[in-house]
PDB file of N, CA and C in Angstrom:
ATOM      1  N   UNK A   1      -6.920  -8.092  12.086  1.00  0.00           N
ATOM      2  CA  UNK A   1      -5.950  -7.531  11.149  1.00  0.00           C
ATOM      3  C   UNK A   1      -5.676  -8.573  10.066  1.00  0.00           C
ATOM      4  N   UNK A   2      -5.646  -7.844   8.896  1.00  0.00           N
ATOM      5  CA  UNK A   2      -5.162  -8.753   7.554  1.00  0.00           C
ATOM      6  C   UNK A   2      -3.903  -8.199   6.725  1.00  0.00           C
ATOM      7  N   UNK A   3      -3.419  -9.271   6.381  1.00  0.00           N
ATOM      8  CA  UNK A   3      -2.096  -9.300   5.592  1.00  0.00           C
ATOM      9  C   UNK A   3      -2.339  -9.870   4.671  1.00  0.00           C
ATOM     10  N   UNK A   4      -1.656  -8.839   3.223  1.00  0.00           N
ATOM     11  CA  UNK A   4      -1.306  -9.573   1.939  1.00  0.00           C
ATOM     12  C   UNK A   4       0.069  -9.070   1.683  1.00  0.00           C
ATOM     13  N   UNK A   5       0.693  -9.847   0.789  1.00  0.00           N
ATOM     14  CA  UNK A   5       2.071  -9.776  -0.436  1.00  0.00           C
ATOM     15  C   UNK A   5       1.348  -9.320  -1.410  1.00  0.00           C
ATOM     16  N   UNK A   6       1.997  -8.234  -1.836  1.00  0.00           N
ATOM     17  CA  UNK A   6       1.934  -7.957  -3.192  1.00  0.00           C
ATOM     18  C   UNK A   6       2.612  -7.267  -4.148  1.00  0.00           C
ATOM     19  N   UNK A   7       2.396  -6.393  -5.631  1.00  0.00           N
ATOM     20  CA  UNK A   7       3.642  -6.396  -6.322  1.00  0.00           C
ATOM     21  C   UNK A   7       3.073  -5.169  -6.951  1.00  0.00           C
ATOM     22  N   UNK A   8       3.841  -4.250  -6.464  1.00  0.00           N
ATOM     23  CA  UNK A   8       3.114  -2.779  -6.817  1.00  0.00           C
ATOM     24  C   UNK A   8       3.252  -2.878  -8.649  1.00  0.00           C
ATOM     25  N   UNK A   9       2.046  -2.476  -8.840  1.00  0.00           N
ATOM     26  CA  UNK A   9       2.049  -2.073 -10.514  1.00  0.00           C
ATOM     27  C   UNK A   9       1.834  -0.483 -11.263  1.00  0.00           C
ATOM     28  N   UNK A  10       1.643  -0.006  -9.940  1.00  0.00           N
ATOM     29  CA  UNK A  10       1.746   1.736 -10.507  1.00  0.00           C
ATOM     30  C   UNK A  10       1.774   2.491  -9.006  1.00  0.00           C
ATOM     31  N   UNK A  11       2.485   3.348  -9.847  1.00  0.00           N
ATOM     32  CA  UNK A  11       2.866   4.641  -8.826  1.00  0.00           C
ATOM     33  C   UNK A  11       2.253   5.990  -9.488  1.00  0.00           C
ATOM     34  N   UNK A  12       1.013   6.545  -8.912  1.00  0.00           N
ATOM     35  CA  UNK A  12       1.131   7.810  -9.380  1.00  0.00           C
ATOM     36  C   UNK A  12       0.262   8.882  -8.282  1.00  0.00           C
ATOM     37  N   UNK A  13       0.341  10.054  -8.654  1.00  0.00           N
ATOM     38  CA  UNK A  13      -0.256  11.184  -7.914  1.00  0.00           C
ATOM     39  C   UNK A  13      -1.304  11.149  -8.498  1.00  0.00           C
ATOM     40  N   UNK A  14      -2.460  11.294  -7.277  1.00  0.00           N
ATOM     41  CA  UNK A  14      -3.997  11.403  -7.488  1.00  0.00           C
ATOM     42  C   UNK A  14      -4.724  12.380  -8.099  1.00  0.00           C
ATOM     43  N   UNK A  15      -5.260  12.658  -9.238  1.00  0.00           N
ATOM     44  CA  UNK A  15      -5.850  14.005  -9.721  1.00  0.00           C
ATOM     45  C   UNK A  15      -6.332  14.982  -8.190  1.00  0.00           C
ATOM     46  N   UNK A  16      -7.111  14.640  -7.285  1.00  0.00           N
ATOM     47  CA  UNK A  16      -7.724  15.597  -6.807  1.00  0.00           C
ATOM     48  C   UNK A  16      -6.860  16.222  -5.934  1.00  0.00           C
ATOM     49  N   UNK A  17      -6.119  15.619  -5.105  1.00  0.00           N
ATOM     50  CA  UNK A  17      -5.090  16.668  -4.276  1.00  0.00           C
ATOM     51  C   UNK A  17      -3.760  16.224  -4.797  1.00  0.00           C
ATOM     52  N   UNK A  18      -3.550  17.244  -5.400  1.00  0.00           N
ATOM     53  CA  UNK A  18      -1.510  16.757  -6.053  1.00  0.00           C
ATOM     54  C   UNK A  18      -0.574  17.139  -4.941  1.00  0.00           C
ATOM     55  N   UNK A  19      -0.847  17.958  -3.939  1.00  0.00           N
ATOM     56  CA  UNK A  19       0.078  18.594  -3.161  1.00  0.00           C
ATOM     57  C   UNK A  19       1.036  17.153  -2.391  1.00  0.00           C
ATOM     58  N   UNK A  20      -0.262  16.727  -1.577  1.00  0.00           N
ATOM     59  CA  UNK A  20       0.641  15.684  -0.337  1.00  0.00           C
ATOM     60  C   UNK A  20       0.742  14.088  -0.503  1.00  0.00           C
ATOM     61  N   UNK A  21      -0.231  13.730  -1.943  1.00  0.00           N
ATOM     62  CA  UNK A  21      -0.969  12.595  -2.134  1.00  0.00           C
ATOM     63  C   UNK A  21      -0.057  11.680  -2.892  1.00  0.00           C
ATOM     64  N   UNK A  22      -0.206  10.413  -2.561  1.00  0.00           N
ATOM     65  CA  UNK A  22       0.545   9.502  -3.721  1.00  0.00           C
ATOM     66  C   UNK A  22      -0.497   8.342  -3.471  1.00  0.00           C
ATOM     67  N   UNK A  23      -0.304   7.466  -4.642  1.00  0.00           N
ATOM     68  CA  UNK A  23      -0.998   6.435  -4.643  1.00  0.00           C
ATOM     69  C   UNK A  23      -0.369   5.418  -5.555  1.00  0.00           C
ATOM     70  N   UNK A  24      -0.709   3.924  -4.955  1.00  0.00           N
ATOM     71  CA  UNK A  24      -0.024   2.970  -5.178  1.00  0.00           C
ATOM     72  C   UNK A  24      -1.306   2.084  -5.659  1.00  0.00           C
ATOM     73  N   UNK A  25      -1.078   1.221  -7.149  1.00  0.00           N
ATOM     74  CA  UNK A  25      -2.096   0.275  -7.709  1.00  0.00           C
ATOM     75  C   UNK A  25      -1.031  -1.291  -7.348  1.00  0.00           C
ATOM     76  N   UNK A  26      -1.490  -2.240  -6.108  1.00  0.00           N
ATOM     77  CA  UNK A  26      -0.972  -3.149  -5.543  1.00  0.00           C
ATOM     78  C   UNK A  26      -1.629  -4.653  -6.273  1.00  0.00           C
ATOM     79  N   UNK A  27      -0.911  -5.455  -6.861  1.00  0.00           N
ATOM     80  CA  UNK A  27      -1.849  -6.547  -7.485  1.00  0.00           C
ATOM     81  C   UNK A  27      -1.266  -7.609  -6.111  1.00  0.00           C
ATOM     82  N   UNK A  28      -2.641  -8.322  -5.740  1.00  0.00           N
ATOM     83  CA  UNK A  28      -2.245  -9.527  -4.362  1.00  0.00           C
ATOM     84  C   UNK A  28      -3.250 -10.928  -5.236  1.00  0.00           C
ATOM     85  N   UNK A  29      -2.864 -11.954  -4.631  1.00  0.00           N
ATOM     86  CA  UNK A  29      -3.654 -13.114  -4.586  1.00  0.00           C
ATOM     87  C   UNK A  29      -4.725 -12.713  -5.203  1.00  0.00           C
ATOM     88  N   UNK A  30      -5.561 -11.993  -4.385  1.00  0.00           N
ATOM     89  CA  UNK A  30      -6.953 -11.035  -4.048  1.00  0.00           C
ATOM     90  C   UNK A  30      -7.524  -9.992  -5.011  1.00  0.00           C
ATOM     91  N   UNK A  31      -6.784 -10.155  -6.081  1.00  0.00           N
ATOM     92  CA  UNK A  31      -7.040  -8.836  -6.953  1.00  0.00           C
ATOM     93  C   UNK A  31      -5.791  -7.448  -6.538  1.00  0.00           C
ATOM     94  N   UNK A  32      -6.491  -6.890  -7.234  1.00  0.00           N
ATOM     95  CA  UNK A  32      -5.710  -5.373  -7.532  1.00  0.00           C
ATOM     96  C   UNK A  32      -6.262  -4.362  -6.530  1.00  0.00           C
ATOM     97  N   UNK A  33      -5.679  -3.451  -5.280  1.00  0.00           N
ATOM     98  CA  UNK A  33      -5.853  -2.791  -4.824  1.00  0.00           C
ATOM     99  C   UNK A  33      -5.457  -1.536  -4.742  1.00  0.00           C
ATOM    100  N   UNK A  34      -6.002  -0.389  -4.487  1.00  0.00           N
ATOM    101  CA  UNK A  34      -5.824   1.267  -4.845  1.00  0.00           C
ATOM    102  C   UNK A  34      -5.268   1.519  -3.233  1.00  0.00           C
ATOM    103  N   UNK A  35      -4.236   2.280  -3.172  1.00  0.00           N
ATOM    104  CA  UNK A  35      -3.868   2.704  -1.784  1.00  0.00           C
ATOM    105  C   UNK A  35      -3.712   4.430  -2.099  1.00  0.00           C
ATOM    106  N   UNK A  36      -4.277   5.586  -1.462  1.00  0.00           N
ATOM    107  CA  UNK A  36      -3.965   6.508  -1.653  1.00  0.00           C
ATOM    108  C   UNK A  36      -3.858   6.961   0.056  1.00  0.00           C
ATOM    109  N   UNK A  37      -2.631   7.434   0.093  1.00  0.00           N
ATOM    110  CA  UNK A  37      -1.741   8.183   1.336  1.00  0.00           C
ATOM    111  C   UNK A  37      -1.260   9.271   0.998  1.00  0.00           C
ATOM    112  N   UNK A  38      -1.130  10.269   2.558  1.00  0.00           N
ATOM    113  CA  UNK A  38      -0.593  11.826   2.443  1.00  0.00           C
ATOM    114  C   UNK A  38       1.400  10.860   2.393  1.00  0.00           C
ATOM    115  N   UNK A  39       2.058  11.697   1.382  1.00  0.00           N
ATOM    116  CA  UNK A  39       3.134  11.163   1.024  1.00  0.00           C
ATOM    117  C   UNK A  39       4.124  11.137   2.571  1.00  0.00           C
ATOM    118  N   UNK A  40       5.215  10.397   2.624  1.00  0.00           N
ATOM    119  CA  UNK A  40       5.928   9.904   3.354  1.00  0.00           C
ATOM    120  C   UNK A  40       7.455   9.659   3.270  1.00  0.00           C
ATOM    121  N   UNK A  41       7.894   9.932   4.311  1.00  0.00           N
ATOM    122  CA  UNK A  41       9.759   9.343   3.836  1.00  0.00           C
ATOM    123  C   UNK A  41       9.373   7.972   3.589  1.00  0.00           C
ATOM    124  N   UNK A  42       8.780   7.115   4.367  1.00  0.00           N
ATOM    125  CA  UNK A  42       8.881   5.299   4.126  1.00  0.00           C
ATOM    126  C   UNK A  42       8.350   5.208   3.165  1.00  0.00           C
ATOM    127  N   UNK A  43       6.899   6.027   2.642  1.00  0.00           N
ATOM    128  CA  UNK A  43       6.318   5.550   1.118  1.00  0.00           C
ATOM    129  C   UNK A  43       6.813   5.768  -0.019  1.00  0.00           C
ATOM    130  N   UNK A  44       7.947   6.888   0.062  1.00  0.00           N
ATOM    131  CA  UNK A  44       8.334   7.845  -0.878  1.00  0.00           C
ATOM    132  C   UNK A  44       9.114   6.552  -1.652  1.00  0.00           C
ATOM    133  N   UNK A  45       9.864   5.637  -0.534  1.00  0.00           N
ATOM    134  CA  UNK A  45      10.761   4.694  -0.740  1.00  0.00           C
ATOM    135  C   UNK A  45      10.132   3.305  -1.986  1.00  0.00           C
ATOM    136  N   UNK A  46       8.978   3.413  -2.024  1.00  0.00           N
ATOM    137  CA  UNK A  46       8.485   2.337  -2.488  1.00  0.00           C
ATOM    138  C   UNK A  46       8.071   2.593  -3.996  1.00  0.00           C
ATOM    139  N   UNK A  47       8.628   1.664  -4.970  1.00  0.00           N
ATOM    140  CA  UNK A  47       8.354   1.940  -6.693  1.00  0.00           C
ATOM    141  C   UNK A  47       7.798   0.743  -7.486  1.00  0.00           C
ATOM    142  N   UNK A  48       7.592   1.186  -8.155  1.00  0.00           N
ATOM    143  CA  UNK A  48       6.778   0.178  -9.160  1.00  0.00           C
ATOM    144  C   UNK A  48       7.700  -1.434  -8.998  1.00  0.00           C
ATOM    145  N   UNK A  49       6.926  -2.472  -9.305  1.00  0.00           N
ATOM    146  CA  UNK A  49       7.927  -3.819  -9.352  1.00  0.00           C
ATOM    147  C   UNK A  49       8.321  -4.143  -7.797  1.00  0.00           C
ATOM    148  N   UNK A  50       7.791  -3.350  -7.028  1.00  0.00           N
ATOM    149  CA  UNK A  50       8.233  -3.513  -5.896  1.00  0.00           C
ATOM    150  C   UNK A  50       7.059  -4.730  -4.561  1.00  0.00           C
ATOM    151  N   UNK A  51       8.043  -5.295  -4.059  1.00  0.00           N
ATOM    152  CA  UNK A  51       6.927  -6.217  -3.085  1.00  0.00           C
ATOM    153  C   UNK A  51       6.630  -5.422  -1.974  1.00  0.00           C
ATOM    154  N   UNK A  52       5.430  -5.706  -1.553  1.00  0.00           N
ATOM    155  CA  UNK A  52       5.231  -4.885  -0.287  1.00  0.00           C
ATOM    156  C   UNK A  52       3.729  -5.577   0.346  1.00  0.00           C
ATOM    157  N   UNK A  53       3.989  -5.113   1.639  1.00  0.00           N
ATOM    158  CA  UNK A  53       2.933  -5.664   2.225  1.00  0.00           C
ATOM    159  C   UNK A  53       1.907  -4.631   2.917  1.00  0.00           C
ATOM    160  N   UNK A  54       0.536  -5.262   1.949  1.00  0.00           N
ATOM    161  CA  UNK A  54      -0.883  -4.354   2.598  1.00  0.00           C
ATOM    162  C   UNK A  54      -1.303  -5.203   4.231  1.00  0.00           C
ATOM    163  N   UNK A  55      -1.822  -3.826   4.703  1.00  0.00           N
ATOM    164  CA  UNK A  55      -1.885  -4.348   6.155  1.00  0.00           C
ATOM    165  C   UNK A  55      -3.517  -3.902   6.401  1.00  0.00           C
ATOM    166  N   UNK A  56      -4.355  -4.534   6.453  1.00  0.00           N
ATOM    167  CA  UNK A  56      -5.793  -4.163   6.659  1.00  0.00           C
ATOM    168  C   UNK A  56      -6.332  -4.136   8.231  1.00  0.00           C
ATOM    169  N   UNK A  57      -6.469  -2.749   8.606  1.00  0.00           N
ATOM    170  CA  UNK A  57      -7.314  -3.011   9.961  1.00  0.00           C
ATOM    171  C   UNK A  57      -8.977  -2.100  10.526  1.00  0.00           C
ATOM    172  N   UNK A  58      -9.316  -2.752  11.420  1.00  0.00           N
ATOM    173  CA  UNK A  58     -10.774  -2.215  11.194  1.00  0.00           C
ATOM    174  C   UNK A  58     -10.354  -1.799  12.838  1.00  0.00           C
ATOM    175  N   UNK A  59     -10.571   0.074  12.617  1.00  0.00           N
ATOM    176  CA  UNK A  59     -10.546   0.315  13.924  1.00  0.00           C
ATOM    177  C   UNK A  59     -11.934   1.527  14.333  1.00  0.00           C
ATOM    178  N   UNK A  60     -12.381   0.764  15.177  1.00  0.00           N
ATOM    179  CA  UNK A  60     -13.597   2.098  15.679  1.00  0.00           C
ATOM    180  C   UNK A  60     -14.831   1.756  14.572  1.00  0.00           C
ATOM    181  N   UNK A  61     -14.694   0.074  14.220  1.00  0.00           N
ATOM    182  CA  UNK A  61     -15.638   0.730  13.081  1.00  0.00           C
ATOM    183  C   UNK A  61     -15.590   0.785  11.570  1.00  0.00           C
ATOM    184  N   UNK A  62     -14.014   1.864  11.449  1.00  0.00           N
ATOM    185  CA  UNK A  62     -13.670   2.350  10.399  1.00  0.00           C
ATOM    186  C   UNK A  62     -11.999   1.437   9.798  1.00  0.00           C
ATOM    187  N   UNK A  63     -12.406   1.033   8.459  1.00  0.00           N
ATOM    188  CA  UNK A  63     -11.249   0.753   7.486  1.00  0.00           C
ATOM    189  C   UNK A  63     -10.073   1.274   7.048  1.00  0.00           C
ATOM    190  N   UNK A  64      -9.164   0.561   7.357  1.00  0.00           N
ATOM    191  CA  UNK A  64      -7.732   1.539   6.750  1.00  0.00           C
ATOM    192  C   UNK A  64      -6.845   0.285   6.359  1.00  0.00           C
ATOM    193  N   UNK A  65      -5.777   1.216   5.442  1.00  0.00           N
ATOM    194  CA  UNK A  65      -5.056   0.180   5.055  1.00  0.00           C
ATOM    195  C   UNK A  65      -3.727   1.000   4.675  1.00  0.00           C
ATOM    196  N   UNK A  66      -2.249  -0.235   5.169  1.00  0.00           N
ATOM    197  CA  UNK A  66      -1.345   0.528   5.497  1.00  0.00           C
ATOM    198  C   UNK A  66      -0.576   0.062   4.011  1.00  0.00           C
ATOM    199  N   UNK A  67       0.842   0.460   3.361  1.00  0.00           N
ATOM    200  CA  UNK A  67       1.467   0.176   2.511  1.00  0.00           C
ATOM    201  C   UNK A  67       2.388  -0.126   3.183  1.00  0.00           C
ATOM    202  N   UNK A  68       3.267  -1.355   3.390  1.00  0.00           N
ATOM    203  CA  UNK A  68       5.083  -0.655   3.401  1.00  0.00           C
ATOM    204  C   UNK A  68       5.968  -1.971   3.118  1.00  0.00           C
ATOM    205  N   UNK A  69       7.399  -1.570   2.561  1.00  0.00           N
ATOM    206  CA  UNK A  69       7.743  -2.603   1.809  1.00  0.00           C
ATOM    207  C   UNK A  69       7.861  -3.407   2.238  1.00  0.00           C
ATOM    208  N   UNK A  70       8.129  -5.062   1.984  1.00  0.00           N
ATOM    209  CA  UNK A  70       8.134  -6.345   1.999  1.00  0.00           C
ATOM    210  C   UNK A  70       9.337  -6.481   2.353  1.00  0.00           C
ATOM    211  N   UNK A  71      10.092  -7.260   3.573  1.00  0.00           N
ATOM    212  CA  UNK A  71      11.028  -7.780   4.228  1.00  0.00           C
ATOM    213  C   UNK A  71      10.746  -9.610   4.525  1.00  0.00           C
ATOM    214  N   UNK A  72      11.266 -10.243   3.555  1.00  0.00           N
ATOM    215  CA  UNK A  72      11.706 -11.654   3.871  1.00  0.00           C
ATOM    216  C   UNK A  72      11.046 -11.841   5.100  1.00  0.00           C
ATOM    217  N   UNK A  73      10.052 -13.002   5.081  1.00  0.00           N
ATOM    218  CA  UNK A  73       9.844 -13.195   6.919  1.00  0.00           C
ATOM    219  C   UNK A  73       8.869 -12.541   7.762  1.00  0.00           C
ATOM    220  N   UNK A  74       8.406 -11.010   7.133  1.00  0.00           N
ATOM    221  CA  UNK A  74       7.714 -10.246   7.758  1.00  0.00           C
ATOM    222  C   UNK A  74       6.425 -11.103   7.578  1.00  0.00           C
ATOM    223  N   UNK A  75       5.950 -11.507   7.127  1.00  0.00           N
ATOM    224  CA  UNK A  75       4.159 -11.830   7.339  1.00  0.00           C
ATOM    225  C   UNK A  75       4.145 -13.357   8.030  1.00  0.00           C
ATOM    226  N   UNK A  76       3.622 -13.576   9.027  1.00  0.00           N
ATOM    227  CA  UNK A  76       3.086 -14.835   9.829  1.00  0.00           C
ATOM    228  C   UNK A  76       1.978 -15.501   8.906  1.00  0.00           C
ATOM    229  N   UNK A  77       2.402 -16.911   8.150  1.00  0.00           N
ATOM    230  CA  UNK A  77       1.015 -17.426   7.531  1.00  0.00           C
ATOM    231  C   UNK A  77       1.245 -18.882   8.213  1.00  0.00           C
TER     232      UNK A  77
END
């Protein structure tokens, strides 16, 4: 599992499914990353200017990556 800080720079709904979709453009250390998720009470919470922490894990194989906001303390470095 991987952890970054980063500082959301856009919030918007994805052209192809508008119904459930949101997506977040995250700038880290690492460059600029695209997060697109079926929308959420916890994601709903999160806006532009905002810190938050990407959570990278490889399960089965397969890549995913989580959004959610940044709490003082939360990341072990």
């Amino acid at each position: 599992m991987k952890q970054l800080i980063g500082k959301v720079v856009r919030v918007f709904i994805p052209g192809e499914d508008v119904d459930r979709k949101v997506a977040f453009q995250v700038e880290t250390a690492e460059g600029i990353y695209e997060i697109k998720e079926e929308q959420t009470e916890e994601n709903a919470k999160i806006y532009k200017d905002d810190t938050v922490l990407l959570t990278f894990q490889n399960i089965s194989g397969k890549e995913f990556m989580d959004i959610s906001l940044y709490e003082e303390g939360e990341l072990d470095e």
